[in-house]
Protein backbone atom coordinates (compact mmCIF):
# COMPACT_ATOMS: atom_id res chain seq x y z
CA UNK A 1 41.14 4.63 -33.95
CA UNK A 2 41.53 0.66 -34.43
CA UNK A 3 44.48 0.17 -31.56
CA UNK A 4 44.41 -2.58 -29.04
CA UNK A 5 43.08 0.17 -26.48
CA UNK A 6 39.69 0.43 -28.64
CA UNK A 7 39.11 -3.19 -28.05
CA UNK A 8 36.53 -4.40 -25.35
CA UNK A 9 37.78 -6.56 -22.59
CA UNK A 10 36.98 -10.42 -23.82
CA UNK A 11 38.10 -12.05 -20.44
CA UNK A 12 37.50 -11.38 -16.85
CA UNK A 13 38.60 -11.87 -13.40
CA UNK A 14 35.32 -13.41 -11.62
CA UNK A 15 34.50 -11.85 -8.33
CA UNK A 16 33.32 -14.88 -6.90
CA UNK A 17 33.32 -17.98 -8.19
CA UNK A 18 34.60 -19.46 -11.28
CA UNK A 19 31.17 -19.56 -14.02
CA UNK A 20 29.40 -16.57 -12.92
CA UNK A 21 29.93 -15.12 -16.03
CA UNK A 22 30.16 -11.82 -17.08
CA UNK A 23 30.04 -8.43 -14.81
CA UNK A 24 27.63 -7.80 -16.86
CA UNK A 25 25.25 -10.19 -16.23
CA UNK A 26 26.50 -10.53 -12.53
CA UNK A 27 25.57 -6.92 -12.43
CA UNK A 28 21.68 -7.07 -13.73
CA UNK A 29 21.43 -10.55 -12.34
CA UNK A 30 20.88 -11.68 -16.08
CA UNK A 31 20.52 -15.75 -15.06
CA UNK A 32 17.72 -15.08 -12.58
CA UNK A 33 15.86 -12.65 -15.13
CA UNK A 34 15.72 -14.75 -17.83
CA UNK A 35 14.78 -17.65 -15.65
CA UNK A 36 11.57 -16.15 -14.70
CA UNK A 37 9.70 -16.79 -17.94
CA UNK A 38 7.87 -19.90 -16.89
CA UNK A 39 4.37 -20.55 -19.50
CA UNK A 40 2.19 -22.70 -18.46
CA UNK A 41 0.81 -23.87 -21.67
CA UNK A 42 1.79 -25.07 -25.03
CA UNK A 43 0.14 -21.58 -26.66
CA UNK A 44 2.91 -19.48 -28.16
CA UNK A 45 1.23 -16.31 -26.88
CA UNK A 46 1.51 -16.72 -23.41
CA UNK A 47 5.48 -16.41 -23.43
CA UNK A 48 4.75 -12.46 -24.91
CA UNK A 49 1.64 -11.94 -22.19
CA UNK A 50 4.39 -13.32 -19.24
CA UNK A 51 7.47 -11.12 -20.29
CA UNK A 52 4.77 -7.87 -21.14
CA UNK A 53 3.80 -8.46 -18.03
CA UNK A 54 7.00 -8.68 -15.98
CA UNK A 55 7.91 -5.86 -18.16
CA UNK A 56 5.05 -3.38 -17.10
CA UNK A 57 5.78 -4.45 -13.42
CA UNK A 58 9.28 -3.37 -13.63
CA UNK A 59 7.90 -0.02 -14.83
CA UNK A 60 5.58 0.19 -12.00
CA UNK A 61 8.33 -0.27 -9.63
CA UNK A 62 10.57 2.72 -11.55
CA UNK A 63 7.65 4.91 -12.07
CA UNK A 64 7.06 4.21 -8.24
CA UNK A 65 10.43 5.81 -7.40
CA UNK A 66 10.01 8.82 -9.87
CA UNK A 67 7.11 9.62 -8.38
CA UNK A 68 8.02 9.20 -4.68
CA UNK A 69 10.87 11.07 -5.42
CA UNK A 70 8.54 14.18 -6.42
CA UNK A 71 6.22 13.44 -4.03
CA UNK A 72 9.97 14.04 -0.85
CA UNK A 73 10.57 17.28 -3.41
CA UNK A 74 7.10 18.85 -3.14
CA UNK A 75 7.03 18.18 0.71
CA UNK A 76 10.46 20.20 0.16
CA UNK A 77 9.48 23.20 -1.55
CA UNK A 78 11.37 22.04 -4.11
CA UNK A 79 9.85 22.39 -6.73
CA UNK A 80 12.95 21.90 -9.97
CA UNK A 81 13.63 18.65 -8.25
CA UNK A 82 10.02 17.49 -7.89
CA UNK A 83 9.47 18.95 -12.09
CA UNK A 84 12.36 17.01 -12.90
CA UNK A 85 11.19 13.76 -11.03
CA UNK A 86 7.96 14.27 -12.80
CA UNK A 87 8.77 14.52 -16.38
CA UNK A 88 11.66 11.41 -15.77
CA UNK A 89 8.07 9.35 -14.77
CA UNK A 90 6.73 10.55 -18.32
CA UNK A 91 9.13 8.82 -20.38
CA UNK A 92 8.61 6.00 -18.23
CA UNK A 93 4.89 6.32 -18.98
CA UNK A 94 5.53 6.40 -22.02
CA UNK A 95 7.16 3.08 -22.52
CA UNK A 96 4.07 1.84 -20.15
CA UNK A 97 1.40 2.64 -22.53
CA UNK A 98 3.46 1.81 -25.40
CA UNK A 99 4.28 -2.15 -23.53
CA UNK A 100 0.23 -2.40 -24.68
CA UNK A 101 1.80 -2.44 -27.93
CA UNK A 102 3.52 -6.20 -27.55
CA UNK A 103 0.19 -7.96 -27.11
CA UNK A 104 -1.88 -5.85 -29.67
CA UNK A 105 -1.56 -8.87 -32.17
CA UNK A 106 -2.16 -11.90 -29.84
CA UNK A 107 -6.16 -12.83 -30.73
CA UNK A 108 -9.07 -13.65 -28.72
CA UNK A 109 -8.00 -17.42 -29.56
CA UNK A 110 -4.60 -17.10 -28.49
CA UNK A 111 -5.70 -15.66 -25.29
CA UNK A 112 -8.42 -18.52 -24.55
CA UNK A 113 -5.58 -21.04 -25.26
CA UNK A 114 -3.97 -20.60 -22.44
CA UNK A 115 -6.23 -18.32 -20.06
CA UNK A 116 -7.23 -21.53 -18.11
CA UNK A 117 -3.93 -21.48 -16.67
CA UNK A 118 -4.15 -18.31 -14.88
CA UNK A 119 -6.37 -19.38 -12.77
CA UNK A 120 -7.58 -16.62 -10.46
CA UNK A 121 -4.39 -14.98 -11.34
CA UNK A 122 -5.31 -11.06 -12.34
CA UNK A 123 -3.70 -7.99 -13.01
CA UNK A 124 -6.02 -6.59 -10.56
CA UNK A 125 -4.30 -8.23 -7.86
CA UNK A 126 -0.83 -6.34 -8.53
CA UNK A 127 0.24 -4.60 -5.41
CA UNK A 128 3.09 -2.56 -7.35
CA UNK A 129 0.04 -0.87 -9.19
CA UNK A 130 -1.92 -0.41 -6.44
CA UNK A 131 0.61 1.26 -5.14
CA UNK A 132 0.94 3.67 -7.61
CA UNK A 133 -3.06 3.75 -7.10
CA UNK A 134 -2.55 4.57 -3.96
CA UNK A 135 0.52 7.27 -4.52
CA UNK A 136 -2.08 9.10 -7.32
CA UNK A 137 -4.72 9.71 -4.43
CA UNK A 138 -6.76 7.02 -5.57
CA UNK A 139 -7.20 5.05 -2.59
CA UNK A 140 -9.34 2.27 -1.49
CA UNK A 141 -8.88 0.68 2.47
CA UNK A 142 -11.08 -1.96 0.96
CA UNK A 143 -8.68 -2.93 -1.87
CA UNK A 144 -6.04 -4.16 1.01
CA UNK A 145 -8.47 -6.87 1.89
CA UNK A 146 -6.21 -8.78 -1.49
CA UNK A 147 -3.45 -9.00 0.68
CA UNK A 148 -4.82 -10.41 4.12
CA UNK A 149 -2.53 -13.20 3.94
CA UNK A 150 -0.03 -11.42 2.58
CA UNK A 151 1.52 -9.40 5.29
CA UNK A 152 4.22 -7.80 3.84
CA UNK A 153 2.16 -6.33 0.82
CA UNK A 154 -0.76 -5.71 3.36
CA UNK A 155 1.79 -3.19 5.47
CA UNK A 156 3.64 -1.94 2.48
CA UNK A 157 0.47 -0.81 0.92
CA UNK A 158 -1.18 0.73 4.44
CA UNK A 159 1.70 2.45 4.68
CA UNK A 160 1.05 4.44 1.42
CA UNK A 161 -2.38 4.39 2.07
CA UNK A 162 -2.29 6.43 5.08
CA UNK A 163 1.14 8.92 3.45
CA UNK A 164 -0.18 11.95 1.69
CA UNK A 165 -0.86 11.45 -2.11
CA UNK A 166 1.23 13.01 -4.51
CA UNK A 167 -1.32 15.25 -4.95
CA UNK A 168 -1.90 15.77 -1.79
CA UNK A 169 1.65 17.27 -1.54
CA UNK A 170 1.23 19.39 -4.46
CA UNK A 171 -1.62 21.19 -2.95
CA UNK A 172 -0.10 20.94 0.59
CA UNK A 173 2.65 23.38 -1.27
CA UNK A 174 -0.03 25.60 -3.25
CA UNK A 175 -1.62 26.22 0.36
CA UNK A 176 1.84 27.12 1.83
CA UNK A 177 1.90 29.16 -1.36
CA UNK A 178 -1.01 31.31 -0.02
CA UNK A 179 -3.91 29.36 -1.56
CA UNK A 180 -7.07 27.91 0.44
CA UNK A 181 -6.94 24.37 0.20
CA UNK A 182 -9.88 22.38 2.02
CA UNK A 183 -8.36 19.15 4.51
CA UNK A 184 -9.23 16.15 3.82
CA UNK A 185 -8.46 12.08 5.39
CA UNK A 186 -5.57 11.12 3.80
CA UNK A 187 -6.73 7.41 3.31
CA UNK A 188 -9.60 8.88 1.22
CA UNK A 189 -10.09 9.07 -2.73
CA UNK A 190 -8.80 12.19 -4.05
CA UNK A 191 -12.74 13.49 -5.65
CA UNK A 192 -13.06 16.86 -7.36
CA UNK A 193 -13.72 20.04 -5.18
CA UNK A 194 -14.63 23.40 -6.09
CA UNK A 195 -12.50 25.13 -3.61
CA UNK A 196 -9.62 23.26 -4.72
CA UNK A 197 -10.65 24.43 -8.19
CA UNK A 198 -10.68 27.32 -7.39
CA UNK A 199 -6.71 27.10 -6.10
CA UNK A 200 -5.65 26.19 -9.49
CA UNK A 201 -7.59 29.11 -11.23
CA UNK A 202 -5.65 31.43 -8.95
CA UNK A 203 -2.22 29.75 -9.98
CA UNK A 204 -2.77 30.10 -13.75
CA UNK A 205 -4.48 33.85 -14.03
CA UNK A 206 -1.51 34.92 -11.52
CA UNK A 207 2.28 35.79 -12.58
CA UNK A 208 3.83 35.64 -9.81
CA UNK A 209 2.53 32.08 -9.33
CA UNK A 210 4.06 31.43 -13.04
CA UNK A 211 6.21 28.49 -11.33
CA UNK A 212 2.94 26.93 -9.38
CA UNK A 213 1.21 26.62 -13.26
CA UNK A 214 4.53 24.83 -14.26
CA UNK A 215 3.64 22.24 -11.63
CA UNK A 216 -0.04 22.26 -12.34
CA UNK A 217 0.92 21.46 -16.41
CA UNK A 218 3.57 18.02 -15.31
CA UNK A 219 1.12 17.12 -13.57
CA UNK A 220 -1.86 17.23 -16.12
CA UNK A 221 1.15 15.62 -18.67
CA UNK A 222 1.06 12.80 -15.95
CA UNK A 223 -2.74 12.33 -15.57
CA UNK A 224 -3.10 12.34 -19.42
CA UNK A 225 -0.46 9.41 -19.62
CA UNK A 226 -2.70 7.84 -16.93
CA UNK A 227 -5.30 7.83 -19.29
CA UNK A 228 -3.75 6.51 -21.91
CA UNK A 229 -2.29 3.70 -20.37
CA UNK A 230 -6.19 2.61 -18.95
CA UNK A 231 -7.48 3.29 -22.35
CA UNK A 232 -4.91 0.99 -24.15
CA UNK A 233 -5.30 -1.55 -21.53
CA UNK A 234 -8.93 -1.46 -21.59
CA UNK A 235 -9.09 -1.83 -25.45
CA UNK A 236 -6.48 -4.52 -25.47
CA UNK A 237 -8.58 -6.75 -22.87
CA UNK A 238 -11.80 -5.44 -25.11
CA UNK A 239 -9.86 -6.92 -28.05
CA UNK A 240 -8.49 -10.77 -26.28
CA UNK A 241 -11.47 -11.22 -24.40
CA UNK A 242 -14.16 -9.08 -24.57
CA UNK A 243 -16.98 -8.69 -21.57
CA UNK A 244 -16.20 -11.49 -20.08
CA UNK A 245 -16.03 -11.65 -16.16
CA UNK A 246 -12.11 -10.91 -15.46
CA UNK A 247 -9.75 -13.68 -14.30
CA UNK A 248 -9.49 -12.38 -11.05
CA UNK A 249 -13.45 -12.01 -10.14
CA UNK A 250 -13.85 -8.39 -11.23
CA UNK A 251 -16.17 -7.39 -13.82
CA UNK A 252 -13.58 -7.23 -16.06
CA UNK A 253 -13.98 -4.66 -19.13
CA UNK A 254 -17.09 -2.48 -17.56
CA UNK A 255 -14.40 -1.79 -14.36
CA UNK A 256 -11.76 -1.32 -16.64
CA UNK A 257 -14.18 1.14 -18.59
CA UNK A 258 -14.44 2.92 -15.48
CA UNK A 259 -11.60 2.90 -14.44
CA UNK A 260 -10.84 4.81 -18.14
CA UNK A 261 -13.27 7.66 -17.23
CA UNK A 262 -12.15 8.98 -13.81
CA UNK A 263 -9.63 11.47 -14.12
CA UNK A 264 -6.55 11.85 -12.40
CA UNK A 265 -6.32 15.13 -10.59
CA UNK A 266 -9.56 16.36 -11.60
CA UNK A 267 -9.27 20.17 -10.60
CA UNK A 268 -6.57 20.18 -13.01
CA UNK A 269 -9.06 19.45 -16.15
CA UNK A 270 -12.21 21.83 -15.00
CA UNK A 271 -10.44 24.23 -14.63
CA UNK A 272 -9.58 24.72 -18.07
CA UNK A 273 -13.18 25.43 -18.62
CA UNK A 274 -13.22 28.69 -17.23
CA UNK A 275 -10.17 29.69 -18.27
């Protein structure tokens, strides 16, 4: 069809103002977003680093509400809703580890052009992905030191720092399930133990816990995307910079090496080696 009715609307009544544009762009507040690229520098790179970077902070803040949401569903017993939560965080992930992908071409020159203007600005210092950090299990008290003078980070993040992990919620349901789960601080680091191990062995040899290894497998497909997304960003700083001390006084690529090698939910991976 080609009638008038197929035609998109070219004018509109504003809702406020006159020169507010579009609902559109009233709706995704289009003038403030695109006012937010700001370089500092004359280097044509740093306009892709800013907008990656905005870009992978917007994720952080969706990924955050995919996985809170999973994290209420557990704490449920419901356990479609929490699945479902969990595999709308993968795609996000997805795009996450594939962002890497817009500064894989900017060299080590490029970078040095206009790293001087960052000052002790860091990636490190982003509370949205210490959050998520924090929401994995892997939590730090020391880490909120960052945001001393920054009191509405500082309570946002001692709040999740003191709210059971996600994991933490998963296994809270595995022992209401039946299984012997260990206690542990919830402001600690999630680190691997045997009896928790042991949990997840009893989940996937069992059938009637068929539902439980369903859980244990979005969760592992979440870990691994962890992964990636430390391995891409380590080889993309390894790339622009190389060992040099990080921006924001960290060590910069050994941490981020690290950082690579822990796994997320650890039980989950050992135990595939006995069964």
């Amino acid at each position: 069809m080609t009638g008038q009715a197929d035609r998109p609307h070219l004018r509109f009544r504003p809702e406020q103002e006159p020169g507010v544009s579009t609902p559109y762009a009233r709706y995704v507040r289009l003038a403030e977003l695109h006012a937010l690229q700001q370089p500092r520098s004359k280097e044509p790179a740093e306009y892709s680093f800013i907008v990656t970077t905005q870009v992978m902070e917007l994720l952080f803040d969706l990924l955050h509400h995919e996985w809170t949401a999973a994290r209420a569903a557990l704490r449920e017993d419901d356990l479609d809703a929490a699945l479902a939560a969990l595999r709308r965080g993968h795609h996000t992930q997805d795009v996450l580890v594939s962002s890497w992908d817009l500064l894989a071409t900017m060299t080590a020159a490029e970078f040095n052009a206009f790293r001087p203007v960052l000052g002790e600005a860091s990636g490190f210092q982003s509370s949205a992905f210490l959050r998520l950090e924090f929401l994995l299990g892997n939590k730090s008290e020391r880490l909120l030191t960052m945001y001393q003078d920054s009191p509405a980070e500082h309570q946002e993040l001692a709040a999740e720092l003191r709210t059971p992990s996600l994991y933490d919620e998963a296994l809270a349901l595995l022992a209401r399930r039946g299984q012997r789960i260990p206690e542990a601080p919830v402001t600690d680091r999630h680190r691997h133990d045997e009896a928790v191990e042991d949990a997840w062995r009893a989940v996937y040899t069992d059938p009637e816990l068929a539902d439980l290894a369903r859980l244990g497998e979005a969760l592992l497909d979440t870990a691994e995307r962890v992964t990636r997304w430390r391995q891409r960003h380590y080889s993309s700083v390894k790339r622009t910079m190389g060992a040099k001390p990080g921006t924001g006084g960290s060590s910069g690529l050994s941490w981020l090496k690290q950082a690579a090698d822990q796994d997320v939910f650890p039980e989950l991976w050992t135990v595939r080696n006995t069964l």
